[in-house]
C-alpha atoms as a PDB file:
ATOM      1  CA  UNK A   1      14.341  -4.696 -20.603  1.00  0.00           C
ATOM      2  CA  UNK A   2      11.470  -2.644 -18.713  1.00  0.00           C
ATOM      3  CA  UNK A   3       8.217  -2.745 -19.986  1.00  0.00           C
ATOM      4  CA  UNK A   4       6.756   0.068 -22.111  1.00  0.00           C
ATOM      5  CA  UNK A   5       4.261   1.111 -19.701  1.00  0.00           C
ATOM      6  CA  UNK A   6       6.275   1.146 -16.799  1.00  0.00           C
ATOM      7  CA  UNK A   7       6.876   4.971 -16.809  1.00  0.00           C
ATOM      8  CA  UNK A   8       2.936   5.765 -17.253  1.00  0.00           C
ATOM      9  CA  UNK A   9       2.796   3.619 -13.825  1.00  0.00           C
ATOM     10  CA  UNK A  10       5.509   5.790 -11.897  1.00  0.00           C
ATOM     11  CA  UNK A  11       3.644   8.436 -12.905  1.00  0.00           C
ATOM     12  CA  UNK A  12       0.709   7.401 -11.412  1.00  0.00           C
ATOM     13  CA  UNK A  13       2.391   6.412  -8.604  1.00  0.00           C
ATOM     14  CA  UNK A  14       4.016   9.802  -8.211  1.00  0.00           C
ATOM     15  CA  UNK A  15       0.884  11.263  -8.296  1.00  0.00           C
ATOM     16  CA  UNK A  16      -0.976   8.953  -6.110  1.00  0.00           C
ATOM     17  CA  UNK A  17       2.379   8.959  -3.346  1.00  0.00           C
ATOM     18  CA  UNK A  18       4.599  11.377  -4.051  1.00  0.00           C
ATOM     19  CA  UNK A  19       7.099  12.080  -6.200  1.00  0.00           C
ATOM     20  CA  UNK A  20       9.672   9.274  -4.784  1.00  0.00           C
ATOM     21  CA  UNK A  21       7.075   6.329  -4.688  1.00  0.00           C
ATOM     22  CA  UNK A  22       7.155   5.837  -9.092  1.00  0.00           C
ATOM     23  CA  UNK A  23      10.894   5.132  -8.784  1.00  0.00           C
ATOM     24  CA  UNK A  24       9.875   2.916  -5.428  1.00  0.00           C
ATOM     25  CA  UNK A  25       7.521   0.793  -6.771  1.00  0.00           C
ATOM     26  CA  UNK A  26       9.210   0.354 -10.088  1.00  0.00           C
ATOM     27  CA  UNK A  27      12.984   0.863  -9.945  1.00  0.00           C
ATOM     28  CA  UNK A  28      14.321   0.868 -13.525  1.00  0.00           C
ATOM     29  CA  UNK A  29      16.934  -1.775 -11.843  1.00  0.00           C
ATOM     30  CA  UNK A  30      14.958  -4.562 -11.099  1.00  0.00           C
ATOM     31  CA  UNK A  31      12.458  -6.617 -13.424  1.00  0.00           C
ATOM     32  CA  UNK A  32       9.039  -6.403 -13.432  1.00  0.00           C
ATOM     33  CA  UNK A  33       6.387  -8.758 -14.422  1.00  0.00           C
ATOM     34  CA  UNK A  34       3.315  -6.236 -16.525  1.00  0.00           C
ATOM     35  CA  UNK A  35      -0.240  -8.896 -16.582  1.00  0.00           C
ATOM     36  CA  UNK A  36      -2.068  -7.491 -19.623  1.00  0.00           C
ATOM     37  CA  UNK A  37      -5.962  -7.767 -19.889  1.00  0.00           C
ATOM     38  CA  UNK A  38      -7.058  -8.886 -23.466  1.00  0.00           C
ATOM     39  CA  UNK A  39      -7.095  -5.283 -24.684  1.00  0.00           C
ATOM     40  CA  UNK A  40      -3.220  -4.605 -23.581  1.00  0.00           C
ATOM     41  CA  UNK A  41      -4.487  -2.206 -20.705  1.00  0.00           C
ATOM     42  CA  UNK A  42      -1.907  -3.411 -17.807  1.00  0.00           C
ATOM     43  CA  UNK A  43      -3.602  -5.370 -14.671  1.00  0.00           C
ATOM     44  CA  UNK A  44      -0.685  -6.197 -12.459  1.00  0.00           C
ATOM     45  CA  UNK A  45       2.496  -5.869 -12.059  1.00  0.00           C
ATOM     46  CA  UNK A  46       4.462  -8.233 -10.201  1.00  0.00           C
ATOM     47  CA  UNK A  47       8.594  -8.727  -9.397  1.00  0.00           C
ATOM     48  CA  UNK A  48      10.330 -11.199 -10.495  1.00  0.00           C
ATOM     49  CA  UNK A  49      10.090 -13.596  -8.247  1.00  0.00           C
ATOM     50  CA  UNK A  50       5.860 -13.506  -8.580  1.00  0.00           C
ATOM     51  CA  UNK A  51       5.120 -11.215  -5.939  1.00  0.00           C
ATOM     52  CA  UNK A  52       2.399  -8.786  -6.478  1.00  0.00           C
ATOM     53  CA  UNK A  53       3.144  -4.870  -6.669  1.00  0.00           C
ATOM     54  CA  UNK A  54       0.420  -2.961  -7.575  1.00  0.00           C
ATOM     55  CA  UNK A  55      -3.088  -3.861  -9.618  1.00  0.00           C
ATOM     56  CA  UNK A  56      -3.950  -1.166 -11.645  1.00  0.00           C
ATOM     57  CA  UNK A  57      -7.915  -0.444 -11.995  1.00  0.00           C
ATOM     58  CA  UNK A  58     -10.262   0.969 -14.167  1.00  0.00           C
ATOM     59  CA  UNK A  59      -9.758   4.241 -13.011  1.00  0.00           C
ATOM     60  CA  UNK A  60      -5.708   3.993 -13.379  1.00  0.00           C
ATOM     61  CA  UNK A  61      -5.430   3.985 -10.037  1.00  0.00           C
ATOM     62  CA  UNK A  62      -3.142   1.555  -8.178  1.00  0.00           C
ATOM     63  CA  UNK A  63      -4.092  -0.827  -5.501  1.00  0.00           C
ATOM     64  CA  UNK A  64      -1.044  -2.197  -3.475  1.00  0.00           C
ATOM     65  CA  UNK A  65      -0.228  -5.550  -3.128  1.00  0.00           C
ATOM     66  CA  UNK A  66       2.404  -6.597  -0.147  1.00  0.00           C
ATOM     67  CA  UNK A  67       5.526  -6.506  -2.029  1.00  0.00           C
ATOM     68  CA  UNK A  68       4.392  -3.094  -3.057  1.00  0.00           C
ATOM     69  CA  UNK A  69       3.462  -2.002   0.213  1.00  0.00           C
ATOM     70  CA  UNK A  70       6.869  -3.263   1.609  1.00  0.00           C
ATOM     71  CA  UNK A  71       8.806  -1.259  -1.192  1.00  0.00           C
ATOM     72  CA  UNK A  72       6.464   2.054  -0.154  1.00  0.00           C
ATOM     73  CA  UNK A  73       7.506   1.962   3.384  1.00  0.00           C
ATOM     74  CA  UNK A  74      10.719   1.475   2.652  1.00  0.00           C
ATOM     75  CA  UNK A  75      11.398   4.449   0.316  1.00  0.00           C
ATOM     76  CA  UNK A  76       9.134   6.958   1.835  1.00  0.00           C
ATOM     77  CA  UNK A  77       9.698   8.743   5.130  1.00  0.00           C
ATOM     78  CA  UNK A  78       7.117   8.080   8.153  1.00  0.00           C
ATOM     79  CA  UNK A  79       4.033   8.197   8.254  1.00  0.00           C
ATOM     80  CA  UNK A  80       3.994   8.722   4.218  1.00  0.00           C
ATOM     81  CA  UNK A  81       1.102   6.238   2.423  1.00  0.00           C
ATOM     82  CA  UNK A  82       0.944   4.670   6.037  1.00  0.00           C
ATOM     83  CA  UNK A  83      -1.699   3.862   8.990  1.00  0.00           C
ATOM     84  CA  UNK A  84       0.242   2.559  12.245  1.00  0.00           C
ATOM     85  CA  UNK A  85      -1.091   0.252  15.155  1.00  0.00           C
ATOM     86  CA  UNK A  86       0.624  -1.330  17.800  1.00  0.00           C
ATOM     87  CA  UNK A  87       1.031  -4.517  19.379  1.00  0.00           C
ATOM     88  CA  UNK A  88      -2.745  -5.086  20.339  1.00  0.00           C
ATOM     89  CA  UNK A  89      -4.050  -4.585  16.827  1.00  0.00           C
ATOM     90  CA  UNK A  90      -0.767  -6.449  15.228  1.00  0.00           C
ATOM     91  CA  UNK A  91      -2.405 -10.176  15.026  1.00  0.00           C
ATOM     92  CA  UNK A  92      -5.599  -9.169  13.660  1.00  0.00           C
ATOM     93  CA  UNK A  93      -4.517  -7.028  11.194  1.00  0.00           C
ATOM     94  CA  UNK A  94      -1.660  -9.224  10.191  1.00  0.00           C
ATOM     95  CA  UNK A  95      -4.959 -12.093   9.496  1.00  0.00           C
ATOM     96  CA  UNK A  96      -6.524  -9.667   7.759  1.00  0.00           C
ATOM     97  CA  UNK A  97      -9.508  -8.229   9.926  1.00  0.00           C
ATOM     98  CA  UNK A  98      -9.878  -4.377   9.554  1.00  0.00           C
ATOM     99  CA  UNK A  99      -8.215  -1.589  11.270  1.00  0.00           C
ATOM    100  CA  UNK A 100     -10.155   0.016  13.141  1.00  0.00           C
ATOM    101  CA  UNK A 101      -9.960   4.474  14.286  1.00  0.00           C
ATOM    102  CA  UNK A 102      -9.353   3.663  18.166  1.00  0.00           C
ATOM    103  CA  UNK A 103      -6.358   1.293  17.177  1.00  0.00           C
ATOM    104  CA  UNK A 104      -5.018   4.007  14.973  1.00  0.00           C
ATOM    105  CA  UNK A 105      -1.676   5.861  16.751  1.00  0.00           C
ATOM    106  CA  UNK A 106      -0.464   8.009  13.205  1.00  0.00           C
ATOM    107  CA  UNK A 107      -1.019   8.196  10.033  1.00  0.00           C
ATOM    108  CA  UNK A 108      -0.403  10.126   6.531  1.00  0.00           C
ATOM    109  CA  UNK A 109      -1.735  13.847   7.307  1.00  0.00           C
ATOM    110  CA  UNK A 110      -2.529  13.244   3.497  1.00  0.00           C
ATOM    111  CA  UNK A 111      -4.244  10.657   3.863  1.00  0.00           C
ATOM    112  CA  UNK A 112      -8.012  10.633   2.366  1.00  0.00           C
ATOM    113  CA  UNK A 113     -10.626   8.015   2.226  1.00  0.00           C
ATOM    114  CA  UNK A 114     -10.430   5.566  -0.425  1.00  0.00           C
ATOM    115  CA  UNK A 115      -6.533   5.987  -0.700  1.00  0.00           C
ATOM    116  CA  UNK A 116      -4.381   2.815  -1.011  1.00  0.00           C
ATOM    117  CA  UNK A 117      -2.769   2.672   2.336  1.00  0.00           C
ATOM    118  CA  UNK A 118       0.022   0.280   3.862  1.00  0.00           C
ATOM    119  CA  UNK A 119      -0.913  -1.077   7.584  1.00  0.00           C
ATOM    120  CA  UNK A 120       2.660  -1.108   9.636  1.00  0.00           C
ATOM    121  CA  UNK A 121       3.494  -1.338  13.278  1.00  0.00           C
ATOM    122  CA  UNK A 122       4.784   1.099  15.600  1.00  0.00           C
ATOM    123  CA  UNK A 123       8.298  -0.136  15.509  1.00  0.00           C
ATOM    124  CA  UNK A 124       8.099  -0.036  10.907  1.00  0.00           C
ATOM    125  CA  UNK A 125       7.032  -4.036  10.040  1.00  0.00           C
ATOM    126  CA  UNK A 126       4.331  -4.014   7.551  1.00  0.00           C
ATOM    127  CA  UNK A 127       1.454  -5.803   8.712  1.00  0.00           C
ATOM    128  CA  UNK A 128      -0.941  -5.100   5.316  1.00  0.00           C
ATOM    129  CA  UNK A 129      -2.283  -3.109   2.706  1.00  0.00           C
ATOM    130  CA  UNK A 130      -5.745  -1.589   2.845  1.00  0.00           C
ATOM    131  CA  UNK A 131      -8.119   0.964   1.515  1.00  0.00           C
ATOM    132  CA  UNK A 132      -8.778   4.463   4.042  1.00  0.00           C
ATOM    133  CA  UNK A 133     -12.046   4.476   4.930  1.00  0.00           C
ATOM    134  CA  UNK A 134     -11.919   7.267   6.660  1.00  0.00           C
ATOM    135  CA  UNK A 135      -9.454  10.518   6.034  1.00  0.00           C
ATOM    136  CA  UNK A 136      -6.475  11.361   8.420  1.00  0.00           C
ATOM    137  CA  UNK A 137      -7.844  13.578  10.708  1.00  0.00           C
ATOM    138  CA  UNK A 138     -10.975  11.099  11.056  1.00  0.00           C
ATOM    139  CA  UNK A 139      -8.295   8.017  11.899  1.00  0.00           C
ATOM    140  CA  UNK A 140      -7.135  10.278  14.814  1.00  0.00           C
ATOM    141  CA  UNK A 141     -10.301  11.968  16.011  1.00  0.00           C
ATOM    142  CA  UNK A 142     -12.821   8.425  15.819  1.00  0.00           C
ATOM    143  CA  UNK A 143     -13.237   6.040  18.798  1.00  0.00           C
ATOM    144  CA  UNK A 144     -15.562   3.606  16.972  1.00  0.00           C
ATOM    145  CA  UNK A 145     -15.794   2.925  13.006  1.00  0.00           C
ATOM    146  CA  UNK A 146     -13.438   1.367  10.506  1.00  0.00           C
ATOM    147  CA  UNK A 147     -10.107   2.819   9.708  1.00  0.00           C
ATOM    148  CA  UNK A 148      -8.953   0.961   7.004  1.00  0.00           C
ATOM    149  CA  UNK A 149     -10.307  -1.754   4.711  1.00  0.00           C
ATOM    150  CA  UNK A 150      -7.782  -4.768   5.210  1.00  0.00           C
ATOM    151  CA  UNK A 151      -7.231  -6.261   1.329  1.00  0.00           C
ATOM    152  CA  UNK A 152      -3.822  -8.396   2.473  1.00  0.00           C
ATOM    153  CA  UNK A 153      -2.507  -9.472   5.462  1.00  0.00           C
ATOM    154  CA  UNK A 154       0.910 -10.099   5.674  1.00  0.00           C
ATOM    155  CA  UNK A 155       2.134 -12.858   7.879  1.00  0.00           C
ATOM    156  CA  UNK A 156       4.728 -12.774  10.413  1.00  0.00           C
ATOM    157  CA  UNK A 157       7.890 -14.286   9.602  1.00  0.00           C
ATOM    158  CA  UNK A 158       9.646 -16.203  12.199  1.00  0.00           C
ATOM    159  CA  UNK A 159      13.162 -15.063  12.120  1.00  0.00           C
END
């Protein structure tokens, strides 16, 4: 059974994403984990198996965690709610250090600062999820200064 305030979140998602990204982060077929604070207001949503989605703020807005990221990219066509780098920024970013605007090869033309952003590679792997810290057309345009705030790293898996 999905939890009540599951459709308020794909709304904000929607709104934050897209209209495609509510159903993305929270399909109604899969089981989802709602972390209450002591006054019922929801604080993170997780799947089933513990990983973290989304935190939701005080504002309402979301903040992706890595499984969230992951289900972004995978639902929404390139470059939507993404910043790419290639292979020189891929360690670094994968550990967690900051993108930076030189590294930065496309991005969401939507994209403004202080939006919720996923970090992939050129070739689609998700390497983290970050706050803009500077709007699309900055990413592209900037040869110094900090693209994107690096919350999670996501480390590579050896397959």
């Amino acid at each position: 059974m999905q939890d009540a305030g599951i459709p308020a979140l794909r709304t904000v998602a929607a709104y934050q994403y897209g209209a495609a990204a509510g159903r993305a982060l929270f399909p109604e077929d899969k089981p989802h984990h709602v972390q209450r604070s002591s006054t019922g207001r929801p604080q993170q949503i997780h799947r089933d198996d513990g990983a973290r989605l989304v935190s939701v703020g005080l504002d309402g807005r979301l903040t992706l965690g890595p499984a969230g990221g992951q289900r972004l990219i995978d639902a929404l066509e390139h470059p939507r709610a993404r910043v790419v780098v290639g292979d020189e920024s891929e360690p670094f970013v994968r550990d967690g250090k900051n993108v930076f605007a030189k590294f930065v090869t496309d991005v969401d033309d939507d994209a403004r600062q202080g939006d919720e952003l996923a970090v992939v590679h050129e070739d689609g792997r998700l390497l983290a999820v970050g706050r803009a810290e500077l709007d699309a057309a900055s990413m592209r345009d900037f040869e110094t200064g900090m693209a994107v705030s690096v919350r999670a790293g996501v480390p590579a898996t050896d397959a």
